[in-house]
PDB file of N, CA and C in Angstrom:
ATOM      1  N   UNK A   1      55.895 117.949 -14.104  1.00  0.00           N
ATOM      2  CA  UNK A   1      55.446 116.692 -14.654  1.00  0.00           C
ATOM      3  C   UNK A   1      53.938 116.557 -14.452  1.00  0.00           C
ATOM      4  N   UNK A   2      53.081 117.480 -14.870  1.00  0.00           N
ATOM      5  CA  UNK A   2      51.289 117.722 -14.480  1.00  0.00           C
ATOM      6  C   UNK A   2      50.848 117.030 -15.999  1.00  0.00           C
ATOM      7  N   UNK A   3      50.590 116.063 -15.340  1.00  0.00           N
ATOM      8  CA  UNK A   3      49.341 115.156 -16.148  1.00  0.00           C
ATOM      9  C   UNK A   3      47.769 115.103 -15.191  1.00  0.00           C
ATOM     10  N   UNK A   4      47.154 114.605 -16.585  1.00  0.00           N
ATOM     11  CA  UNK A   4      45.861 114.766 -15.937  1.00  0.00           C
ATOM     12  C   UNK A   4      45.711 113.363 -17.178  1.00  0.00           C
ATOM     13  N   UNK A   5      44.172 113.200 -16.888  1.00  0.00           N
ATOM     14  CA  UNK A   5      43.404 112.044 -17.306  1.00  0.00           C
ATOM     15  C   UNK A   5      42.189 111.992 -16.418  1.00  0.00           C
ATOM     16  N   UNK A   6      41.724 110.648 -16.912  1.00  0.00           N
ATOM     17  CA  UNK A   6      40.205 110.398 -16.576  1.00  0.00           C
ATOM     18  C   UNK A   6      40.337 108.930 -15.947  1.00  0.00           C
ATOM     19  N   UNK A   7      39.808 108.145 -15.131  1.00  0.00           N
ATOM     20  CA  UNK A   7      39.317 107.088 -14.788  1.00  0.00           C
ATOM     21  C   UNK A   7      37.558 106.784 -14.648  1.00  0.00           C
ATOM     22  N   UNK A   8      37.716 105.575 -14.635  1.00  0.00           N
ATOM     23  CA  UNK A   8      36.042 105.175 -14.488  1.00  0.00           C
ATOM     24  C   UNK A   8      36.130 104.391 -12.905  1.00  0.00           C
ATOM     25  N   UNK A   9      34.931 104.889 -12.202  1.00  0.00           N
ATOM     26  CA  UNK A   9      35.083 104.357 -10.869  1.00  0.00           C
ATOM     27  C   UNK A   9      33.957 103.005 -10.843  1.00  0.00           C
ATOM     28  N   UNK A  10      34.268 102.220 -10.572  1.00  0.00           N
ATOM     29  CA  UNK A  10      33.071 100.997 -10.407  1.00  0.00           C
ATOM     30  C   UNK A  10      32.219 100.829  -9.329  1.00  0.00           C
ATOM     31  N   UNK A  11      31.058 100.395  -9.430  1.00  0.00           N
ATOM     32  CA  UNK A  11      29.985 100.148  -8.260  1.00  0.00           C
ATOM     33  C   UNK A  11      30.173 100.416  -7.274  1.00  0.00           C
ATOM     34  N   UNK A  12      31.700  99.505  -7.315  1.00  0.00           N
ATOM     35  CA  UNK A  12      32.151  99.195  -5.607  1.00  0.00           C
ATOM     36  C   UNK A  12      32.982 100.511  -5.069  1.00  0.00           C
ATOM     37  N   UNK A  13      33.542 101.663  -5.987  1.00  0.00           N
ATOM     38  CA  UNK A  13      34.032 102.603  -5.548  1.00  0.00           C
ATOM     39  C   UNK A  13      35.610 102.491  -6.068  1.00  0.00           C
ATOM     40  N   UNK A  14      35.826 101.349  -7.076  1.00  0.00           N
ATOM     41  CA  UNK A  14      37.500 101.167  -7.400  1.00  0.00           C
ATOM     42  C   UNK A  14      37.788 101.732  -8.418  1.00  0.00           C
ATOM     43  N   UNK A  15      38.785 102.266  -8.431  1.00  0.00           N
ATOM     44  CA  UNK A  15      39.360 102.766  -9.772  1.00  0.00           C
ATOM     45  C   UNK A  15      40.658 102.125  -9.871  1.00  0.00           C
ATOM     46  N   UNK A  16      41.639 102.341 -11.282  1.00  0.00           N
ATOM     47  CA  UNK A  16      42.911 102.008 -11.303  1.00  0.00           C
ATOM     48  C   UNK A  16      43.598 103.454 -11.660  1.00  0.00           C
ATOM     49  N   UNK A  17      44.910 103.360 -10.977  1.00  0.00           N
ATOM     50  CA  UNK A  17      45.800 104.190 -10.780  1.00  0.00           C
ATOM     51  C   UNK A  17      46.662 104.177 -11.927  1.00  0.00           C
ATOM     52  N   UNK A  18      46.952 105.254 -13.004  1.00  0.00           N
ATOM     53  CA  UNK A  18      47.886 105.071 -14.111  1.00  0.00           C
ATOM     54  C   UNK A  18      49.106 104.253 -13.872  1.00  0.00           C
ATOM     55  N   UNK A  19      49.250 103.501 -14.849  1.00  0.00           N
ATOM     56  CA  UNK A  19      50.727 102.823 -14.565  1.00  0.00           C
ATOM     57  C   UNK A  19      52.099 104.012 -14.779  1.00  0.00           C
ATOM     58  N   UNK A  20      52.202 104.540 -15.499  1.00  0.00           N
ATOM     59  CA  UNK A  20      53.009 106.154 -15.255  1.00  0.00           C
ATOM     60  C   UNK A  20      53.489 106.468 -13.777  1.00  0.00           C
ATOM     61  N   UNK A  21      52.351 106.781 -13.076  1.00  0.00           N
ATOM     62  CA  UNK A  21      52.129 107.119 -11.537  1.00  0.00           C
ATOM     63  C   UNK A  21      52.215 106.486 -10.630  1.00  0.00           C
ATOM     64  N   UNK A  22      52.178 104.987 -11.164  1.00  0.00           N
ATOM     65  CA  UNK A  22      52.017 103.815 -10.026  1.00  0.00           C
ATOM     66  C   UNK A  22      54.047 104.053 -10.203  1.00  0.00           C
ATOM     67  N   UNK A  23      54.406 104.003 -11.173  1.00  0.00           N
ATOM     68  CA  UNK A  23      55.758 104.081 -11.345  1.00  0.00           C
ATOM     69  C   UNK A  23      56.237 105.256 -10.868  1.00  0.00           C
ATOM     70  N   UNK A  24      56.074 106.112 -10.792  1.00  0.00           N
ATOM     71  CA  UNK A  24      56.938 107.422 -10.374  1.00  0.00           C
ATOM     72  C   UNK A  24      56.813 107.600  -8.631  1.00  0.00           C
ATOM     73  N   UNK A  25      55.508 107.186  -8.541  1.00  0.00           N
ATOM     74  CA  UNK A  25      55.187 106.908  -6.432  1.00  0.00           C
ATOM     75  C   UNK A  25      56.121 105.747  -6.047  1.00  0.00           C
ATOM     76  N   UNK A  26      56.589 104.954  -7.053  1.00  0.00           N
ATOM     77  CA  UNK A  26      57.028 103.697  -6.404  1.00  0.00           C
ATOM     78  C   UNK A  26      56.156 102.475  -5.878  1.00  0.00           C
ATOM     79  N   UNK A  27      54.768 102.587  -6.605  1.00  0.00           N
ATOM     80  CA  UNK A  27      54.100 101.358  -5.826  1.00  0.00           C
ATOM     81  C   UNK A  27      53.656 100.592  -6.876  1.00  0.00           C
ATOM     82  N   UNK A  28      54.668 100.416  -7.528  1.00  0.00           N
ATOM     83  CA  UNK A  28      54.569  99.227  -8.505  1.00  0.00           C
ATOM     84  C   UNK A  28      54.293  97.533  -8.130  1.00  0.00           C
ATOM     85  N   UNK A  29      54.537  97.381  -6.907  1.00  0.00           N
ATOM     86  CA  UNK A  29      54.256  96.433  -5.968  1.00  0.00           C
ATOM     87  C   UNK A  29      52.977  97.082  -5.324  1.00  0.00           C
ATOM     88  N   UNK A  30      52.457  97.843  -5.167  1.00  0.00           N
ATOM     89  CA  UNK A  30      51.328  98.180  -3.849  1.00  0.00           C
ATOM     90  C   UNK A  30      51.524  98.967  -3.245  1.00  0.00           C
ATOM     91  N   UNK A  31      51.083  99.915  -2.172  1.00  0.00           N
ATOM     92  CA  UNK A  31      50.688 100.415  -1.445  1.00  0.00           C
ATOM     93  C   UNK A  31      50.268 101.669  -0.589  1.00  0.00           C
ATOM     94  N   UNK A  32      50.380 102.355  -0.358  1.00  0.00           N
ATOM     95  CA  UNK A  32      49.516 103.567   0.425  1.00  0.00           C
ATOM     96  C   UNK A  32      49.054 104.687  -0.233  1.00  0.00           C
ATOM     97  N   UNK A  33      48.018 105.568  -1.091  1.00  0.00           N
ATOM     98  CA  UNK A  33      47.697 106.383  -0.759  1.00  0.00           C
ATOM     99  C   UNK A  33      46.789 107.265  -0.367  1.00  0.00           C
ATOM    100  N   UNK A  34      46.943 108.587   0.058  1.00  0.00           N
ATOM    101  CA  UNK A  34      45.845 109.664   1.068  1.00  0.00           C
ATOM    102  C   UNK A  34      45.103 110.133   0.245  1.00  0.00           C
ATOM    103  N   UNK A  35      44.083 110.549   0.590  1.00  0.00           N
ATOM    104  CA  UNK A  35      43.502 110.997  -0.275  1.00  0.00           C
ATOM    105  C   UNK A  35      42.644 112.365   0.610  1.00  0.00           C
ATOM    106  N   UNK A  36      42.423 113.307   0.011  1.00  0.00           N
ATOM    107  CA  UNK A  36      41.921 114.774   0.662  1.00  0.00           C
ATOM    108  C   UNK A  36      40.672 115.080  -0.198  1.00  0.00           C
ATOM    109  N   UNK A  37      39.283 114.698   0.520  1.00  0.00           N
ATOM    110  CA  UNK A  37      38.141 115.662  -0.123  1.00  0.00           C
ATOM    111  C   UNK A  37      38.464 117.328   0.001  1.00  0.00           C
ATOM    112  N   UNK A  38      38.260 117.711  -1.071  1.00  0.00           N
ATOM    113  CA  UNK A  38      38.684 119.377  -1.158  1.00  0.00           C
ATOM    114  C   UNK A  38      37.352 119.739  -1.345  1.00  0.00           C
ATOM    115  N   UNK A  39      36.126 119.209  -1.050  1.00  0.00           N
ATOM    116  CA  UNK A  39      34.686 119.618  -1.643  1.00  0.00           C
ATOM    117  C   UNK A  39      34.306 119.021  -2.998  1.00  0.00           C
ATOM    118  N   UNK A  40      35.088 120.151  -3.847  1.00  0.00           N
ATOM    119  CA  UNK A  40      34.649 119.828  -5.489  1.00  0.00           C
ATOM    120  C   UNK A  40      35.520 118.911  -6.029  1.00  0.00           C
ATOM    121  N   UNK A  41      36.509 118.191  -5.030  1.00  0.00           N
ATOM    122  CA  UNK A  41      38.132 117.742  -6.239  1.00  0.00           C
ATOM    123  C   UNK A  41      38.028 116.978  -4.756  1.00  0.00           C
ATOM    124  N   UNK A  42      39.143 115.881  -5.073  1.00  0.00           N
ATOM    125  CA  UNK A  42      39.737 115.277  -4.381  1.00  0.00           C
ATOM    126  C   UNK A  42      41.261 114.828  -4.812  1.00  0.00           C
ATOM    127  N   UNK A  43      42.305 114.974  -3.565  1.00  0.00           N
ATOM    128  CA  UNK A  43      43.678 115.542  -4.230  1.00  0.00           C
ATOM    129  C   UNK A  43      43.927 113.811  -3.613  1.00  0.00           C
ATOM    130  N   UNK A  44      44.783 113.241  -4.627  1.00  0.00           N
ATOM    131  CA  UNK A  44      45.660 112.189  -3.790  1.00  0.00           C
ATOM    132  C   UNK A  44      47.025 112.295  -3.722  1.00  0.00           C
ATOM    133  N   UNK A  45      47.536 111.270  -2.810  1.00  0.00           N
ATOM    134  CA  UNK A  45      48.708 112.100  -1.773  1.00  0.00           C
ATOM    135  C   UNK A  45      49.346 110.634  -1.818  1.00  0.00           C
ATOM    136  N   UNK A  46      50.804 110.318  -2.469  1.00  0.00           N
ATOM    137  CA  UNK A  46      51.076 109.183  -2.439  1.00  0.00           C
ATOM    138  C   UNK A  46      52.084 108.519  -1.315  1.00  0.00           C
ATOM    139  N   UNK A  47      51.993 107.479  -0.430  1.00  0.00           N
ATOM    140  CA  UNK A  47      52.329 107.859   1.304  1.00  0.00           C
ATOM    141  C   UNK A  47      51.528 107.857   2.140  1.00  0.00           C
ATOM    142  N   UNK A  48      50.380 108.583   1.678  1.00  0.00           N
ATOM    143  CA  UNK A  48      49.265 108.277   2.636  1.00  0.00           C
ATOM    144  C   UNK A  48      48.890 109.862   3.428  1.00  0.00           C
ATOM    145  N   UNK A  49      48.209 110.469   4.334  1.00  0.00           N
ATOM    146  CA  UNK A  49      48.149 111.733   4.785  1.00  0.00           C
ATOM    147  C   UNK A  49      48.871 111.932   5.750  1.00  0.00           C
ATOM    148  N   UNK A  50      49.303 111.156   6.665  1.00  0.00           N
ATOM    149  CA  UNK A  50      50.239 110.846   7.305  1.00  0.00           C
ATOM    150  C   UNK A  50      51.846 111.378   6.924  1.00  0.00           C
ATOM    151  N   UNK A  51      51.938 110.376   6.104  1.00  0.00           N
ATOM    152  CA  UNK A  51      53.328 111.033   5.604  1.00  0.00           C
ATOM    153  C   UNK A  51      53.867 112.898   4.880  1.00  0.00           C
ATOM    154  N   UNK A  52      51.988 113.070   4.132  1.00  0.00           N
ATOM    155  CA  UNK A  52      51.889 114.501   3.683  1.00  0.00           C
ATOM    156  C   UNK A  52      52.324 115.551   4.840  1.00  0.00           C
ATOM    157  N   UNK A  53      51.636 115.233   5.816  1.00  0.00           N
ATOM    158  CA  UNK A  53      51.488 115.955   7.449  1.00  0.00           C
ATOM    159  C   UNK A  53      52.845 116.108   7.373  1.00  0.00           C
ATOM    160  N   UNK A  54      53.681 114.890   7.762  1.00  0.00           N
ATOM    161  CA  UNK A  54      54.598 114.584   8.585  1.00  0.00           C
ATOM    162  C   UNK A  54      56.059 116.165   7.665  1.00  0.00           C
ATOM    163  N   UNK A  55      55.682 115.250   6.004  1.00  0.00           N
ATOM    164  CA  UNK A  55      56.527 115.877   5.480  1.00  0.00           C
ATOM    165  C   UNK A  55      56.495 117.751   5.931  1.00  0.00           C
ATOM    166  N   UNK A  56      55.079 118.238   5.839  1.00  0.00           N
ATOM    167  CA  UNK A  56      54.791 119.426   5.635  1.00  0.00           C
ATOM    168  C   UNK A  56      55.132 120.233   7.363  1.00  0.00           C
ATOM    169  N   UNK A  57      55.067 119.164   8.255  1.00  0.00           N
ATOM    170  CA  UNK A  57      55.671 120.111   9.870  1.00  0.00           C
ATOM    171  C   UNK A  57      57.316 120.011   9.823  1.00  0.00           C
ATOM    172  N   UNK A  58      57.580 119.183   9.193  1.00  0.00           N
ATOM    173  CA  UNK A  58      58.817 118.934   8.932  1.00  0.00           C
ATOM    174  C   UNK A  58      59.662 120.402   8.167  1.00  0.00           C
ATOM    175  N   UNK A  59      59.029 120.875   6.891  1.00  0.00           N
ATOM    176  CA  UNK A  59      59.430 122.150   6.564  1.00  0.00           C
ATOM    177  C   UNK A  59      58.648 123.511   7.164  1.00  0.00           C
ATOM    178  N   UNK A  60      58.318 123.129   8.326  1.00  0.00           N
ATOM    179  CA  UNK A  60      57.107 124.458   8.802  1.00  0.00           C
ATOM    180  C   UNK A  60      58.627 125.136   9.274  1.00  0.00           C
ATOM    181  N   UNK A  61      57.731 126.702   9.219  1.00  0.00           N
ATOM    182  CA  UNK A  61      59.207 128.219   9.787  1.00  0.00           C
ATOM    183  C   UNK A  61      58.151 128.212  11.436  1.00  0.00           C
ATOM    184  N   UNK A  62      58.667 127.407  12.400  1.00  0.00           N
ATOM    185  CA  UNK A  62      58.332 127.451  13.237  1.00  0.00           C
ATOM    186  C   UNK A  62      58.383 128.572  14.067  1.00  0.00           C
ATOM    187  N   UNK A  63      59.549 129.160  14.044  1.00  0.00           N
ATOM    188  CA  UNK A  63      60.528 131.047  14.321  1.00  0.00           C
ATOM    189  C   UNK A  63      59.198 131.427  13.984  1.00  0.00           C
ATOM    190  N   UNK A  64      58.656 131.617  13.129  1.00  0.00           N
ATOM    191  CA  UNK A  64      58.536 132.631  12.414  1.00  0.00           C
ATOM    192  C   UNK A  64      56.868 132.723  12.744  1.00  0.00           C
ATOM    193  N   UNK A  65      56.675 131.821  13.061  1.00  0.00           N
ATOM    194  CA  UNK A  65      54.822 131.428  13.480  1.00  0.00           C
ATOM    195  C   UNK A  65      54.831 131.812  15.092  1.00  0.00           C
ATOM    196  N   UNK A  66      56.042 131.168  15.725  1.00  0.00           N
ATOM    197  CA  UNK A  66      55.954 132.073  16.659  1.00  0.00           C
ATOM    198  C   UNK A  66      56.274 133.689  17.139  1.00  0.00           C
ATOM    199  N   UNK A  67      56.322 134.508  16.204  1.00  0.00           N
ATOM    200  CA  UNK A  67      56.431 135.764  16.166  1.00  0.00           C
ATOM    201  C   UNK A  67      55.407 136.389  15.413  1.00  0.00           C
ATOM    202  N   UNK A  68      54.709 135.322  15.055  1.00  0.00           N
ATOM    203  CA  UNK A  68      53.558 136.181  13.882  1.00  0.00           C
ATOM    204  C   UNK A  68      54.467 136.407  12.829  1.00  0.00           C
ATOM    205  N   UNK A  69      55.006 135.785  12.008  1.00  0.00           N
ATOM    206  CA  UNK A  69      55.337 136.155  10.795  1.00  0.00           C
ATOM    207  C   UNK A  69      55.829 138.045  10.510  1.00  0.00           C
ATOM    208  N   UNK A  70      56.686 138.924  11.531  1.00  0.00           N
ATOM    209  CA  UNK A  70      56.418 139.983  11.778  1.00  0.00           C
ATOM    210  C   UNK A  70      55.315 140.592  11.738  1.00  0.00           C
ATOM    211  N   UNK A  71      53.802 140.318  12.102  1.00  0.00           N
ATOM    212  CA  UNK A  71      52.927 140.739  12.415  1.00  0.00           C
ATOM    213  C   UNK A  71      52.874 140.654  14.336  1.00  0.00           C
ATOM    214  N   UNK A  72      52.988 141.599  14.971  1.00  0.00           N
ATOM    215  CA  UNK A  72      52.985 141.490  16.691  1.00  0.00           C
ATOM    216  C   UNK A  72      51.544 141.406  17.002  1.00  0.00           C
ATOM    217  N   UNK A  73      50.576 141.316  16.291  1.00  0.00           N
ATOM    218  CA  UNK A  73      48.823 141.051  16.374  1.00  0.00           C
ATOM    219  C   UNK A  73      49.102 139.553  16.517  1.00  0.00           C
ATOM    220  N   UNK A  74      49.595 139.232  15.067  1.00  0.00           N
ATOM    221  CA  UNK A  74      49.236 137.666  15.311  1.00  0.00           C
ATOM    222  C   UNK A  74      50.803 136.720  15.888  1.00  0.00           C
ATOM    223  N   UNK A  75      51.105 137.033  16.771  1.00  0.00           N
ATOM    224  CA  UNK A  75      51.776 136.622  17.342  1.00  0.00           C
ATOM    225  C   UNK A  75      51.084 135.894  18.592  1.00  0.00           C
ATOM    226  N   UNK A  76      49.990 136.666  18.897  1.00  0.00           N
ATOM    227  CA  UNK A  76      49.742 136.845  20.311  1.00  0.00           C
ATOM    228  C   UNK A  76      48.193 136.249  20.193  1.00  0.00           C
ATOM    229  N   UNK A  77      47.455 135.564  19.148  1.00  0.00           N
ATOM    230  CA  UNK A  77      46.685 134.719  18.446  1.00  0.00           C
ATOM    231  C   UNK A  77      46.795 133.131  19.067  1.00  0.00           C
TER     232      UNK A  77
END
């Protein structure tokens, strides 16, 4: 579902969030999201960075980081 578009940011730094997107995040009422300077781009994260984190240790191969991914170099890193 990769859409793209354009916004205009104002003085103060505001933009508006597609209504599409405000609908599919669920914050048709309001509220949270993260946002990640990547340098050239900035990614937003709906939840907040918090929740991105949370989700992403949540599926980490913990096994597997602690063995080095079968690498015995980086195990020991």
């Amino acid at each position: 579902m990769a859409q793209s578009g354009e916004a205009k940011v104002s003085v103060r730094g505001q933009m508006a969030l597609p209504a599409q997107t405000r609908h599919r995040w669920g914050l048709d009422q309001g509220g949270t999201i993260g946002w990640l300077d990547l340098g050239d781009s900035v990614l937003l994260v709906p939840g907040g960075v918090s929740r991105l984190r949370d989700e992403m240790l949540a599926g980490a191969d913990w096994d597997g980081a602690r063995t080095g991914f079968g690498d015995p170099e980086l195990a020991n890193q």
